[in-house]
Every structure is written in C-alpha cells, then in structure tokens.
C-alpha atoms as a PDB file:
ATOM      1  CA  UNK A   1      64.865 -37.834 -72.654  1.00  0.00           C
ATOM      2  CA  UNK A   2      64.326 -33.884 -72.607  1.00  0.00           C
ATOM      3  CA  UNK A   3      67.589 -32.339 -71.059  1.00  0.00           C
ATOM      4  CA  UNK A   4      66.441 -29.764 -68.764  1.00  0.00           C
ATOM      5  CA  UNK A   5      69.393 -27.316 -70.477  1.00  0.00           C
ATOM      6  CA  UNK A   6      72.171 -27.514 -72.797  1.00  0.00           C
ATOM      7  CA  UNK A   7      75.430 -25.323 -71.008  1.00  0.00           C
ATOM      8  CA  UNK A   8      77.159 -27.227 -68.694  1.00  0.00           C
ATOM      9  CA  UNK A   9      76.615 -24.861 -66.010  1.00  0.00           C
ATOM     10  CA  UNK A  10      73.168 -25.204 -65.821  1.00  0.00           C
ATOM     11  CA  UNK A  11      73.366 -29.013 -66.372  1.00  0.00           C
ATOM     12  CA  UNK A  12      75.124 -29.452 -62.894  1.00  0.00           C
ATOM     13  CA  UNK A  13      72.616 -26.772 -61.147  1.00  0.00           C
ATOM     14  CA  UNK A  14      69.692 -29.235 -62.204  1.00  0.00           C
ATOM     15  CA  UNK A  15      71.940 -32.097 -60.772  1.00  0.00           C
ATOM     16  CA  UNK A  16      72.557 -29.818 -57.744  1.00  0.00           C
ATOM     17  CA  UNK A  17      68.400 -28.797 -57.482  1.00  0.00           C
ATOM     18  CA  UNK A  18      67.523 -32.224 -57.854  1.00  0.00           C
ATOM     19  CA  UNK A  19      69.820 -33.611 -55.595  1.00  0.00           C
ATOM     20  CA  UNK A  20      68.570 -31.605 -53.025  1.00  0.00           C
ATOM     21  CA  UNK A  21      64.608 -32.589 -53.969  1.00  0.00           C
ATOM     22  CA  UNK A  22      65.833 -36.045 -53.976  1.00  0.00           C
ATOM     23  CA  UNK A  23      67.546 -36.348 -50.686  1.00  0.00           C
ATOM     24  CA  UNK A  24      64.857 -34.428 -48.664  1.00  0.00           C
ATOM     25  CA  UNK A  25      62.453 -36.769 -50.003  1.00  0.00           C
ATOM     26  CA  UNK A  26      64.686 -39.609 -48.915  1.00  0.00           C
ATOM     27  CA  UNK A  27      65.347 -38.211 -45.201  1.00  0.00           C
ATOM     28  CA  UNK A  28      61.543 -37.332 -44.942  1.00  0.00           C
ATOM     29  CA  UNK A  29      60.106 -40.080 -45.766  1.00  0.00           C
ATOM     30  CA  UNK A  30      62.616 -42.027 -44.099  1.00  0.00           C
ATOM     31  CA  UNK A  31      61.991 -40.360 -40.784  1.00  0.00           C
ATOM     32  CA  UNK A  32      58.574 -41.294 -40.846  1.00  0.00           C
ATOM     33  CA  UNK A  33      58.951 -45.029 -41.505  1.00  0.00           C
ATOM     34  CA  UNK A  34      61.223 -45.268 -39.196  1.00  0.00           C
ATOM     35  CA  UNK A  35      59.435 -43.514 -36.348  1.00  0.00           C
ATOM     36  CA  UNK A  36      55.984 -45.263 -37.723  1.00  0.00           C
ATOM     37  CA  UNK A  37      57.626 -48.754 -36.918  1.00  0.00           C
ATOM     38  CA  UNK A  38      60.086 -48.470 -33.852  1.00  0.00           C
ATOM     39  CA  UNK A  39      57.186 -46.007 -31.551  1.00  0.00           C
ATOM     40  CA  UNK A  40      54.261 -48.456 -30.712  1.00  0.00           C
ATOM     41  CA  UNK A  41      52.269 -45.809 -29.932  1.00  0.00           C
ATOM     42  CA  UNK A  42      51.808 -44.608 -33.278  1.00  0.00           C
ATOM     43  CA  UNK A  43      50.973 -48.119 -34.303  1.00  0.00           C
ATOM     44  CA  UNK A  44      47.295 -46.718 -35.160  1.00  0.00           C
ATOM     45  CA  UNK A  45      45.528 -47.006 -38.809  1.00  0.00           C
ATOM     46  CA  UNK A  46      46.384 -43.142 -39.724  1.00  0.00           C
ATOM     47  CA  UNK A  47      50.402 -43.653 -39.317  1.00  0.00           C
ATOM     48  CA  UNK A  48      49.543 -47.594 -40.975  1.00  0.00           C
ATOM     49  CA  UNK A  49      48.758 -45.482 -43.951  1.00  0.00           C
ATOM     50  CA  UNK A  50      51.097 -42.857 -43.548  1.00  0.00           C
ATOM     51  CA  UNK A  51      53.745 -45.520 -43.772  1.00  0.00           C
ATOM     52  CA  UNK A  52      52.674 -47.323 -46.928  1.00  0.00           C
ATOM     53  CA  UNK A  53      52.143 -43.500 -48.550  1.00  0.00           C
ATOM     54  CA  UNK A  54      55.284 -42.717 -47.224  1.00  0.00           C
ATOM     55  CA  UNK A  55      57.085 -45.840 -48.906  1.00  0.00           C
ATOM     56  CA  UNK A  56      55.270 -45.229 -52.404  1.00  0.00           C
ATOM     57  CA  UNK A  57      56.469 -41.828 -52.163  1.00  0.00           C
ATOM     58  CA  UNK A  58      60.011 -43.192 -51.891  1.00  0.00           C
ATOM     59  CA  UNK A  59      59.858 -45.657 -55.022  1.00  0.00           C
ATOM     60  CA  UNK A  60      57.823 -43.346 -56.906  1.00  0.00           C
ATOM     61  CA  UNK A  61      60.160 -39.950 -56.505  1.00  0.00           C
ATOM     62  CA  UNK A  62      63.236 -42.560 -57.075  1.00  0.00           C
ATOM     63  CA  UNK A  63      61.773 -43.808 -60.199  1.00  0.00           C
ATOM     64  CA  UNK A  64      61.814 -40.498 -62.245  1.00  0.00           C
ATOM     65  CA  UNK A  65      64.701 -38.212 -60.670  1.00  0.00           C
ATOM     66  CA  UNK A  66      67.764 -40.708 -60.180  1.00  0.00           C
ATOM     67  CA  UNK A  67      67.695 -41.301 -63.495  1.00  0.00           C
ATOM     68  CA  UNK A  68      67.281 -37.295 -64.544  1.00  0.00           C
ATOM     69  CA  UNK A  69      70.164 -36.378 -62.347  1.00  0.00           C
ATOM     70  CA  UNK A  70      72.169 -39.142 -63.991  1.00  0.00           C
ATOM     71  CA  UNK A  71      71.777 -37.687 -67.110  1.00  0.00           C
ATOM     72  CA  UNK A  72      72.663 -34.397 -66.208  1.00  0.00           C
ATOM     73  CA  UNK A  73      75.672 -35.055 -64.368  1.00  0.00           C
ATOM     74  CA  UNK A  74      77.095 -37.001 -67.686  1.00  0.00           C
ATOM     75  CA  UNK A  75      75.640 -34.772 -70.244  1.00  0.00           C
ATOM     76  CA  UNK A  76      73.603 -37.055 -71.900  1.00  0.00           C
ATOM     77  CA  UNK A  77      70.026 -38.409 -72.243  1.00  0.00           C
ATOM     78  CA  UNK A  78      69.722 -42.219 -73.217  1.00  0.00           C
ATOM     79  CA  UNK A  79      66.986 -44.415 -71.489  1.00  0.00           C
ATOM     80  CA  UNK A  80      67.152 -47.826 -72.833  1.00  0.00           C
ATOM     81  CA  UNK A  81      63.683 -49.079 -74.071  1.00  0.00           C
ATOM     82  CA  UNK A  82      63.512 -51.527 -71.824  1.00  0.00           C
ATOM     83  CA  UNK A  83      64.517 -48.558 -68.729  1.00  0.00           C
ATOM     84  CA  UNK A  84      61.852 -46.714 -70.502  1.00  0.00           C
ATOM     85  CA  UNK A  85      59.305 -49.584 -69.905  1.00  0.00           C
ATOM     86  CA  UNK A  86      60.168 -49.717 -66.427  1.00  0.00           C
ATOM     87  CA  UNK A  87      59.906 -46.545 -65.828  1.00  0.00           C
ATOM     88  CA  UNK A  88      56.644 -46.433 -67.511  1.00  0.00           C
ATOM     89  CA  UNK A  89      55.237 -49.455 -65.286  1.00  0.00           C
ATOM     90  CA  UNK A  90      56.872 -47.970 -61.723  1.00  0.00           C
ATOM     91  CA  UNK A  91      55.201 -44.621 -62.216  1.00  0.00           C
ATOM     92  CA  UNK A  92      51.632 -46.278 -62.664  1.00  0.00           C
ATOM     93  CA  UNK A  93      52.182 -48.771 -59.914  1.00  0.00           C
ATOM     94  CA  UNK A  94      53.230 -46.325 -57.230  1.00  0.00           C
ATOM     95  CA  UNK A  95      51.474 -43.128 -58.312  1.00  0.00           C
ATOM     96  CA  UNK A  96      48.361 -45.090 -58.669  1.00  0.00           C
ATOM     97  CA  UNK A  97      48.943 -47.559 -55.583  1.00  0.00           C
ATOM     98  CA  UNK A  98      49.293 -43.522 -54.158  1.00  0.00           C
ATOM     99  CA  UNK A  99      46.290 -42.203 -55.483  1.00  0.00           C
ATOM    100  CA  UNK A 100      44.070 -45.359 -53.774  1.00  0.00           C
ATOM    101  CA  UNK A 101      45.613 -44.829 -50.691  1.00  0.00           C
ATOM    102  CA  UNK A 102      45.292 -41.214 -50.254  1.00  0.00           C
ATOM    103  CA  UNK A 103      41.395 -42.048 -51.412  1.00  0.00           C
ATOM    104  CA  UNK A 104      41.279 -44.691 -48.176  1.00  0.00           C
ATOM    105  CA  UNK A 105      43.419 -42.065 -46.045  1.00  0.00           C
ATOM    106  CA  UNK A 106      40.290 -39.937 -46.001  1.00  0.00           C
ATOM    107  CA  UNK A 107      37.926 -42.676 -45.722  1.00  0.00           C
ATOM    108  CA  UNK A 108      39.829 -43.276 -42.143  1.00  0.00           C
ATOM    109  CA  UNK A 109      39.575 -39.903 -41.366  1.00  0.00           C
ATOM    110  CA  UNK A 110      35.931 -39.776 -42.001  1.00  0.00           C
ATOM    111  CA  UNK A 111      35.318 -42.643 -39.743  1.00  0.00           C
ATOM    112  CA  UNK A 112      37.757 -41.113 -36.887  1.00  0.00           C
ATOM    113  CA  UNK A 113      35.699 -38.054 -36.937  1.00  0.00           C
ATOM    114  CA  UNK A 114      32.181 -38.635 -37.969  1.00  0.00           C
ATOM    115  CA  UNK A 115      31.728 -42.499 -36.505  1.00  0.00           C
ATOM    116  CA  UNK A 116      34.371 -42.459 -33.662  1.00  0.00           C
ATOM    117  CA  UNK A 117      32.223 -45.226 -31.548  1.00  0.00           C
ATOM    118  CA  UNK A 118      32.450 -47.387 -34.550  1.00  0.00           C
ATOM    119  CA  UNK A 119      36.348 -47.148 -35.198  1.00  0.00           C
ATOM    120  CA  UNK A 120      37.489 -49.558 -33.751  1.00  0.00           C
ATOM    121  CA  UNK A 121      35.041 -52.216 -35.315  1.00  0.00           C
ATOM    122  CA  UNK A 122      35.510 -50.435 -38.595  1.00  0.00           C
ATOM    123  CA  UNK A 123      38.759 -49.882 -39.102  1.00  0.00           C
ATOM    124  CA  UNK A 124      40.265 -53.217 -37.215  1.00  0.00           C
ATOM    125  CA  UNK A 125      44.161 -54.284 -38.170  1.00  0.00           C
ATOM    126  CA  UNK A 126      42.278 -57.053 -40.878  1.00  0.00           C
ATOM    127  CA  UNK A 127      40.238 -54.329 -42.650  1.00  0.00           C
ATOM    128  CA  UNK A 128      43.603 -52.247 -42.740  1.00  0.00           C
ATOM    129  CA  UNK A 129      45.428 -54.405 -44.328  1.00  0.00           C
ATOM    130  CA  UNK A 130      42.686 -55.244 -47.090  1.00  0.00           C
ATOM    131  CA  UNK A 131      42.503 -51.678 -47.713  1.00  0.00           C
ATOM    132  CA  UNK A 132      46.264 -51.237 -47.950  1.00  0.00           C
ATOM    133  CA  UNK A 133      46.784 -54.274 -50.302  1.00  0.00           C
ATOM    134  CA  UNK A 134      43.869 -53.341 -52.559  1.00  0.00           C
ATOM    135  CA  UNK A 135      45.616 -49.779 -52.790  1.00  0.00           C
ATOM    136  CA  UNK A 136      48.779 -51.842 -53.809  1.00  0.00           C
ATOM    137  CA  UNK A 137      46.922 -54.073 -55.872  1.00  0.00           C
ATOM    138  CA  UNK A 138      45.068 -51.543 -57.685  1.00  0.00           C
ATOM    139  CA  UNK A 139      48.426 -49.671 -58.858  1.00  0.00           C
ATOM    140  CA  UNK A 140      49.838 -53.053 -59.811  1.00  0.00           C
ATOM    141  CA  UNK A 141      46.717 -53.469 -62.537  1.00  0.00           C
ATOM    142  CA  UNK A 142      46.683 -49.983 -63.936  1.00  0.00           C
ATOM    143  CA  UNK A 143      50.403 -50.541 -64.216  1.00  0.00           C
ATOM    144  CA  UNK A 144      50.294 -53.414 -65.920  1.00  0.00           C
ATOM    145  CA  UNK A 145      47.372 -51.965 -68.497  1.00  0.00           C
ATOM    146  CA  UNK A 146      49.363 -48.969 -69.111  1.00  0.00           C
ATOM    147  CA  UNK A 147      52.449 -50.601 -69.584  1.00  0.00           C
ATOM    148  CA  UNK A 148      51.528 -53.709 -72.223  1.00  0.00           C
ATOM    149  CA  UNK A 149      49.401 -50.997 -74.044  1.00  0.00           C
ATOM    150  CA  UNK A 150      51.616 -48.392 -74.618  1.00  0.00           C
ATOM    151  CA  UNK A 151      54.499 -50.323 -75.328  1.00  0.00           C
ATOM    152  CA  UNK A 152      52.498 -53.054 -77.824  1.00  0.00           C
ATOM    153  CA  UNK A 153      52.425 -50.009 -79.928  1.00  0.00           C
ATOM    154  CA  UNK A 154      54.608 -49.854 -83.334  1.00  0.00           C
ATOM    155  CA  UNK A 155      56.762 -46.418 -83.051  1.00  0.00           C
ATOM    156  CA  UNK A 156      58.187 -44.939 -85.686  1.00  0.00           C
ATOM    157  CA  UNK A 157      57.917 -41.140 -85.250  1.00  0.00           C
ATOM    158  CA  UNK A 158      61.707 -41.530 -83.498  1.00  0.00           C
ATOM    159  CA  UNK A 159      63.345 -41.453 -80.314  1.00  0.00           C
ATOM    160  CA  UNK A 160      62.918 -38.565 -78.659  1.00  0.00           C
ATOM    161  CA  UNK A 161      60.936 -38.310 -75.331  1.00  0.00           C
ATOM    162  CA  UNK A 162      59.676 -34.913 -74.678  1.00  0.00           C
ATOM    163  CA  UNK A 163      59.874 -35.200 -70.858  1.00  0.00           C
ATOM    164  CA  UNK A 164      62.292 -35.820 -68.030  1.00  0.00           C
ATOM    165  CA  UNK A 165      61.397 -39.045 -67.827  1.00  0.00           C
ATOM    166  CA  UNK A 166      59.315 -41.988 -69.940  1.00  0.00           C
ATOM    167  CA  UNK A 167      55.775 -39.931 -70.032  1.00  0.00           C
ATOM    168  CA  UNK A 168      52.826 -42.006 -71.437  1.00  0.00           C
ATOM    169  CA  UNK A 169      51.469 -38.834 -73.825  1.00  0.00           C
ATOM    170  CA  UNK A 170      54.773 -38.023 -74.681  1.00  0.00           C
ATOM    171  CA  UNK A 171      55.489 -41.799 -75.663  1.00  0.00           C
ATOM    172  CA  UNK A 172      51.883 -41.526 -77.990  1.00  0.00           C
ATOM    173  CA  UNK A 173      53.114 -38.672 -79.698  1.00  0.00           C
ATOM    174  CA  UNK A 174      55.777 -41.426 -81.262  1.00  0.00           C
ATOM    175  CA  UNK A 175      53.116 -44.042 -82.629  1.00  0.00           C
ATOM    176  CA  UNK A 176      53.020 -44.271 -86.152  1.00  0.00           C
ATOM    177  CA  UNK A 177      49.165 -46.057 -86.368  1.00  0.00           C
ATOM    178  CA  UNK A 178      45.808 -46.025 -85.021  1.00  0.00           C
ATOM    179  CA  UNK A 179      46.444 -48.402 -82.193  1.00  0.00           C
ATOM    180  CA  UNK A 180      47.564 -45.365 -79.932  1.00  0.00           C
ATOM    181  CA  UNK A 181      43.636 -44.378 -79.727  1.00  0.00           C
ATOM    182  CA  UNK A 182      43.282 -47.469 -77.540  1.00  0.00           C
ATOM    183  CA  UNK A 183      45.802 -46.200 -74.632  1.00  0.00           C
ATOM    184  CA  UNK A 184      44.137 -42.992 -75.192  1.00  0.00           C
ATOM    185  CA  UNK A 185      40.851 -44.658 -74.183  1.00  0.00           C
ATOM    186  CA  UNK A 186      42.740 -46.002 -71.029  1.00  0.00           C
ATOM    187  CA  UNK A 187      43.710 -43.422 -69.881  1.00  0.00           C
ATOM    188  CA  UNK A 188      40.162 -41.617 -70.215  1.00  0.00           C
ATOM    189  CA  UNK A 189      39.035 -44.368 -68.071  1.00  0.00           C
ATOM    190  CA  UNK A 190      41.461 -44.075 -65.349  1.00  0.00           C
ATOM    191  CA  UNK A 191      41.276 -40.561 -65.386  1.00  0.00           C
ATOM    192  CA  UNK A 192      37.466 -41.146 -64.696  1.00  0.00           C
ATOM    193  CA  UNK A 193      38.297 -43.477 -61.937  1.00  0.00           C
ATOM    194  CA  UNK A 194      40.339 -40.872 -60.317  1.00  0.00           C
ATOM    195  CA  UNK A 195      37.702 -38.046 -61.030  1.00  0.00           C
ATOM    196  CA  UNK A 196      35.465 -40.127 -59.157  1.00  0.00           C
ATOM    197  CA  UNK A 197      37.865 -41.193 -56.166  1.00  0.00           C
ATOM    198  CA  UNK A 198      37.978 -37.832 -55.712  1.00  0.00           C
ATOM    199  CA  UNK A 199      34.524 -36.839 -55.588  1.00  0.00           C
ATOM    200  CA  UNK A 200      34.256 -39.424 -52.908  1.00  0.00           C
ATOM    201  CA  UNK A 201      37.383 -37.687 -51.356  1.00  0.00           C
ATOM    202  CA  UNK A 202      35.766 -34.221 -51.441  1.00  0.00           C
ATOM    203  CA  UNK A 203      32.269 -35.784 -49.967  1.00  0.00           C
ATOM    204  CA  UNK A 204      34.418 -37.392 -46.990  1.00  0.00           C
ATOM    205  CA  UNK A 205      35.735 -34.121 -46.322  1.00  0.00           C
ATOM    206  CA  UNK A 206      32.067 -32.207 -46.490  1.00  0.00           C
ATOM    207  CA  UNK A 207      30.757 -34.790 -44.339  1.00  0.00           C
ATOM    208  CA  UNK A 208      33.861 -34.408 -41.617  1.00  0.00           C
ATOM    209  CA  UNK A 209      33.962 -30.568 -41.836  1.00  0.00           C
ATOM    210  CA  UNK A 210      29.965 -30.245 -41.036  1.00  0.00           C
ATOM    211  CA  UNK A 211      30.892 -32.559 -38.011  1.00  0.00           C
ATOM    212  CA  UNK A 212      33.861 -30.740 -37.229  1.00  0.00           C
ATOM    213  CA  UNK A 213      31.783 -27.497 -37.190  1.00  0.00           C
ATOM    214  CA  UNK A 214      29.666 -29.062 -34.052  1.00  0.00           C
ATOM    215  CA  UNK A 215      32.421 -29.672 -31.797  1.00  0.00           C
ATOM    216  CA  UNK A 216      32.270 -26.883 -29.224  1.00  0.00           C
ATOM    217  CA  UNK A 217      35.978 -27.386 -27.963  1.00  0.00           C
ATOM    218  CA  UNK A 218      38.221 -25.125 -30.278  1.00  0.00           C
ATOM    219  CA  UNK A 219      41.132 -27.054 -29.701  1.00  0.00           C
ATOM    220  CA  UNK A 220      39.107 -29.971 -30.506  1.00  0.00           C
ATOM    221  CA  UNK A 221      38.049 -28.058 -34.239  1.00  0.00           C
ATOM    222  CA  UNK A 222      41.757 -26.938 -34.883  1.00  0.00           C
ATOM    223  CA  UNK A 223      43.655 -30.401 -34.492  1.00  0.00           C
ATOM    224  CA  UNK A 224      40.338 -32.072 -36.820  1.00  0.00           C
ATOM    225  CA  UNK A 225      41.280 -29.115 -39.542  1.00  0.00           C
ATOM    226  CA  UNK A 226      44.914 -29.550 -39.159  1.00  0.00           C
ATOM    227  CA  UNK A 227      44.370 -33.353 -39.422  1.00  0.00           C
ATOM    228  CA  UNK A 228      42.410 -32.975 -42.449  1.00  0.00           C
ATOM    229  CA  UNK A 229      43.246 -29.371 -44.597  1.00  0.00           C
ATOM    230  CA  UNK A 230      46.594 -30.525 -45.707  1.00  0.00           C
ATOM    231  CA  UNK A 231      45.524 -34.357 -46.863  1.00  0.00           C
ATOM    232  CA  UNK A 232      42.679 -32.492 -49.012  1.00  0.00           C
ATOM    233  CA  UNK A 233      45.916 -29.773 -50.351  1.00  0.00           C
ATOM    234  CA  UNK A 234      47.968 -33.029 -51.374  1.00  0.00           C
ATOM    235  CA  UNK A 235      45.326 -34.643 -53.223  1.00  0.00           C
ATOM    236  CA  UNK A 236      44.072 -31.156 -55.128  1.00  0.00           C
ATOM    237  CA  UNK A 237      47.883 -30.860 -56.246  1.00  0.00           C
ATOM    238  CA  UNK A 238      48.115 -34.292 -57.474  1.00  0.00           C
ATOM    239  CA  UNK A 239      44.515 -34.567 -59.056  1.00  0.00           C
ATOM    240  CA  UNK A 240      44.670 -31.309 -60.503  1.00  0.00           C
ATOM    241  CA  UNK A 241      48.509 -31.514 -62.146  1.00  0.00           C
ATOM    242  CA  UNK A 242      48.275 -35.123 -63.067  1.00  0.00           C
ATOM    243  CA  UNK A 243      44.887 -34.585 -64.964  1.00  0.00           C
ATOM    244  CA  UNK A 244      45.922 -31.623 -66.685  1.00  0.00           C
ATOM    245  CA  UNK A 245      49.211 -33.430 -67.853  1.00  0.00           C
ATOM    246  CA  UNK A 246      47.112 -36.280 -69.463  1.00  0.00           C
ATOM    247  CA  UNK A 247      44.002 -35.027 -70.712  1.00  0.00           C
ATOM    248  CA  UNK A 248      44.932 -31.533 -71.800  1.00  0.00           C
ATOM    249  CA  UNK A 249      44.557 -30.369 -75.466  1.00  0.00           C
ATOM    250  CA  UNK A 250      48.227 -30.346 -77.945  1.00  0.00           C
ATOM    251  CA  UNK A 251      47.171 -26.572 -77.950  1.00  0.00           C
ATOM    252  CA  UNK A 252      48.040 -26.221 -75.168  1.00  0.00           C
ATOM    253  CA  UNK A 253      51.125 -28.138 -74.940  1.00  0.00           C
ATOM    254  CA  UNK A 254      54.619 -26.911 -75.335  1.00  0.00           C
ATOM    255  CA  UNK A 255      57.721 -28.379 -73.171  1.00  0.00           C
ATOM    256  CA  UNK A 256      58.083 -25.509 -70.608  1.00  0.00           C
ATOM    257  CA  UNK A 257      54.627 -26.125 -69.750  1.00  0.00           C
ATOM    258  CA  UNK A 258      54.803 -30.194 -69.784  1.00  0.00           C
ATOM    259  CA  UNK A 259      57.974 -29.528 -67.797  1.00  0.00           C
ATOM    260  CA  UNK A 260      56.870 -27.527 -64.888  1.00  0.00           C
ATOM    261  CA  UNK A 261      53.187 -29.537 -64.549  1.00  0.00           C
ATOM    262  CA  UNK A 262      55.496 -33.090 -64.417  1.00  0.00           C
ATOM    263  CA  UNK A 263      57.524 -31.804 -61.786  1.00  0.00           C
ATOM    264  CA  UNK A 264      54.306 -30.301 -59.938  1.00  0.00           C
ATOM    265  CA  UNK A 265      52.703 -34.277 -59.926  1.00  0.00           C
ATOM    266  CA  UNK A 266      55.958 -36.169 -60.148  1.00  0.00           C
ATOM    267  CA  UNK A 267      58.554 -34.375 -58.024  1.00  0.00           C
ATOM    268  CA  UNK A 268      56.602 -32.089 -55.798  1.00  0.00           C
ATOM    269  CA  UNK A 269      54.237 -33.971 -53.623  1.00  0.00           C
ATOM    270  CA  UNK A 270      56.239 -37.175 -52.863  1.00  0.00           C
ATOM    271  CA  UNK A 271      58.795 -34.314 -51.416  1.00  0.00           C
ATOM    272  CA  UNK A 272      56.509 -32.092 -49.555  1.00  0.00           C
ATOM    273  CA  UNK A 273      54.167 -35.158 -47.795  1.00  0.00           C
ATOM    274  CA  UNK A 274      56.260 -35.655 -45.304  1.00  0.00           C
ATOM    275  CA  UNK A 275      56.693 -32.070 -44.373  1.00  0.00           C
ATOM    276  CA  UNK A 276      52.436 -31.790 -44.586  1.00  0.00           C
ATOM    277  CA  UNK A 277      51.610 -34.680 -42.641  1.00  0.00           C
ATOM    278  CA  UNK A 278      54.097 -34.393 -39.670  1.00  0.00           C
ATOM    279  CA  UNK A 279      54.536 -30.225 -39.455  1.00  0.00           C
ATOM    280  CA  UNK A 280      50.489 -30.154 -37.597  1.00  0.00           C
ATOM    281  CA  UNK A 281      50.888 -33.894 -35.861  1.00  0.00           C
ATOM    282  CA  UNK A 282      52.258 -33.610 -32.746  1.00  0.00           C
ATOM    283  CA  UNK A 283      52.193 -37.494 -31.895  1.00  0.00           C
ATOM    284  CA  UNK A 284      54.451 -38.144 -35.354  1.00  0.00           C
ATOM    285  CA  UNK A 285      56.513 -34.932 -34.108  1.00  0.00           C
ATOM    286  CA  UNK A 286      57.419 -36.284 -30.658  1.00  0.00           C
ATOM    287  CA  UNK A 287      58.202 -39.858 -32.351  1.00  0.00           C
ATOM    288  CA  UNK A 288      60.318 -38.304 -34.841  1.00  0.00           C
ATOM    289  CA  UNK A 289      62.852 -36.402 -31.909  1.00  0.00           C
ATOM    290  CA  UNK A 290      63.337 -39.433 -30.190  1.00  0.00           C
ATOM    291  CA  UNK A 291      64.457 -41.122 -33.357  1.00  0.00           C
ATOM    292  CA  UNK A 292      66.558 -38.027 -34.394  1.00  0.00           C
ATOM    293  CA  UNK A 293      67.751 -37.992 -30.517  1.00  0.00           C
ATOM    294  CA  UNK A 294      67.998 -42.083 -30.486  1.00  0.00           C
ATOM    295  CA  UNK A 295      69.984 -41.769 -33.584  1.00  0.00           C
ATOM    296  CA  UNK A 296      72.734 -38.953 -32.548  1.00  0.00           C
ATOM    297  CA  UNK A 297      72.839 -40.778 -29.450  1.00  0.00           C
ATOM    298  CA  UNK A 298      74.082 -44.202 -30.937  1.00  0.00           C
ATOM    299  CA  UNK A 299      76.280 -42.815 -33.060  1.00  0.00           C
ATOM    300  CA  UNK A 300      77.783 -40.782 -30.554  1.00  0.00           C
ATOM    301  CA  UNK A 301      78.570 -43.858 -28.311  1.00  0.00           C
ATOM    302  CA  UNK A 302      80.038 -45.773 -31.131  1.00  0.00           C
ATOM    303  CA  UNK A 303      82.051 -42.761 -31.915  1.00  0.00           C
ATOM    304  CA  UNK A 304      82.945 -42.735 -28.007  1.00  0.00           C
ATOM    305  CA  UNK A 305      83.681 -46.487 -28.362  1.00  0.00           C
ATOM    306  CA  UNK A 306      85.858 -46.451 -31.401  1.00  0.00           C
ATOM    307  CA  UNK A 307      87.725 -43.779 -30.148  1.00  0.00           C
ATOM    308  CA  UNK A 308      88.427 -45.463 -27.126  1.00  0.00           C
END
C-alpha cells in the first residue's frame, strides 16, 4: 500500500492524524446509535435511517484507516491478497449500502415536508425496513460484482497499490490483459446508477425547497433548511469525490491528487456525518446529553461504589 511518508517522524504524525479521524468517527457515530436506540422518542423513520447511516459509517471508516494506521505505526505496508479482497468487498458493501440510504434519506424528507398528511401511511415501520434492507442489499450486490471482477483478473504488472488502501483503479492499473475493460464497464454502470440516484436526490430537494418557500412561519422555513442543507452537502461531497476518483482521466492522475480525493470520499464524510446531522437537530441534541449525562452518571456511582 502507498505509505503516506517515508521519515519516521512523519510516519507517527499520520498515525497520530488518523488516530484522531478514527476515534471521532467512533465516538460520533457511537453517540448517535446509542441515543437513536435507548430515547423512544427519537424512534421516528429520520433517526431509523440515521442509525443504519450511522453504523455503515462505522464499518466503512474502520475498513480503510485501521489498517493505514497499522502500517504506519510499524513502518511497513503489506496487505495480504486476501486483506486486499476484503477490503475491496467492505468498501463497496458499506459505501454503496451508504450511497442507497442517503438516496432514501431524502426520499423521507420529501415526504415529511411535501406530503406530511400522508407520512404516516407512507413511511410506516414495514416500508422502513424494506427500504433499509434494500439499501443493505443493494451494497451487498455491487460488492459482490466488484469484488469477483476485479479480483478474477490475472495481475502481473506487480504489487504495488498506489493508495492507502485496496482502490479498485489502482488495482486495474496491475492487470496484465484485456479482461480489466470489463470492471471498467462496471464501474461505468454503477457510476450511472449513482449519477442517477442523485438526480432523483437533487429533484427531492427542488421539490421540498419550493414547498419550504410557502411556509409563512420563519422558524418553520429555518428548521426545514437546516433539516435538509447539510444531507444535500454530504451527498455533493461524496458524489462529487467518489466520481472523480473513478472515472477521471490517467492525465490527470498522480498520487498527491488520488491521495487527497480518497481521503475526501473515504475518510471525510463517515467523520463529519455525525457532526452534520446532530449540530442543527435539536431532538438528537437533547437525546445525546442525557446519554453523555446518563453515562458520567453511572460511572460515577460505580466509581462511588468501588471506592466504598
């Protein structure tokens, strides 16, 4: 894999960067399954979703840094084939399980705000669940696609992974025959299927802003804009980066710039959705200080207790 330097010094200040990515992403995301499930109140389709997004963040930001940190920390940059597989087949299951659910996020929030007589009937606990699964379902296939393609490829152009992690164009660049054109093909078809999940995205949102415009409360158009502004800032980042990454021309490719564009799709937003969807929700804000306050307060008592 592509060591992010070569002194020691700056090995451990990658460890020490990523480390700190890493373990905000863990107590973020954490927070917010664990205030989705234990308040009732927030037991709602939007947080339903928020806490499957918020577990796919975890396994996907824990399938690529762990294993760069690792390497870092013991100055070296092995991935076994079969890790790089894995790696390979986690990325597409949870970025794309990801993808589909951010796509059915804004389907929810179209029918909160534009049909809000009809949610109820529309977006029951069964329908939920269908929609979740099929978002979970969906990652599993392109996984799977991905995966056996790339990897039924001969490669003979050696070992070396331009990337941080296993990368499916950096992994082509290694094929020694024609049989890369066929993942090439695949991934011009998912990256159509994502073009077009988010034109259906960005027509969700046109239809909800034009009804948010006709509310005459202000308050009332604020929280609809907070609701929705950062969702449609998440998906631009991860459309836009992700895109660019796979589709882009060699000209343009060099490893600074494959570098910073996978950590803008890999590392960034599974960090910074946690921060986005509770900083403007003040119903996932309350829930998450009486878990914070919940939690101090238990340990403090068994601190009390063992002391006595």
């Amino acid at each position: 894999l592509l060591a992010f330097a070569d002194t020691r010094e700056l090995q451990l200040l990658h460890f020490s960067l990523f480390l700190g990515i890493y373990l905000a992403a863990l107590m973020g995301n954490g927070l917010i399954i664990t205030a989705v499930a234990c308040d009732h109140r927030l037991h709602t389709p939007m947080y339903f979703f928020l806490l499957s997004l918020s577990l796919l963040d975890l396994g996907s930001i824990s399938t690529t840094v762990p294993k760069s940190m690792a390497n870092s920390l013991w100055d070296t940059r092995a991935i076994s084939y079969l890790g790089c597989a894995a790696q390979v087949f986690l990325y597409f299951f949870l970025f794309g399980g990801e993808y589909s659910l951010l796509t059915v996020m804004a389907y929810d929030r179209y029918v909160a705000i534009c049909r809000p007589l009809h949610y109820g009937t529309i977006m029951d606990s069964r329908a939920c669940a269908k929609m979740a699964a099929a978002a979970w379902a969906s990652g599993f296939l392109t996984a799977v696609l991905h995966t056996g393609n790339t990897f039924s490829m001969p490669l003979c152009q050696g070992n070396t992974v331009d990337q941080f992690f296993c990368e499916v164009p950096q992994i082509l660049k290694l094929s020694c025959s024609e049989s890369y054109l066929r993942e090439v093909g695949l991934l011009l078809v998912t990256a159509c299927l994502m073009l077009g999940c988010f034109v259906f995205i960005v027509l969700s949102y046109v239809q909800i802003f034009t009804a948010v415009l006709r509310i005459p409360s202000e308050q009332g158009r604020h929280k609809a804009f907070s609701m929705c502004l950062p969702h449609l800032a998440v998906v631009s980042l991860f459309v836009s980066t992700a895109v660019f990454a796979y589709l882009k021309p060699p000209s343009l490719s060099s490893p600074a710039l494959d570098l910073v564009v996978a950590v803008l799709y890999a590392v960034v937003p599974p960090t910074l959705n946690p921060l986005i969807y509770s900083m403007r929700n003040k119903e996932l804000k309350d829930a998450l200080r009486k878990v914070i306050s919940w939690t101090f307060f238990s340990s403090g008592n068994i601190a009390f207790a063992l002391h006595k």
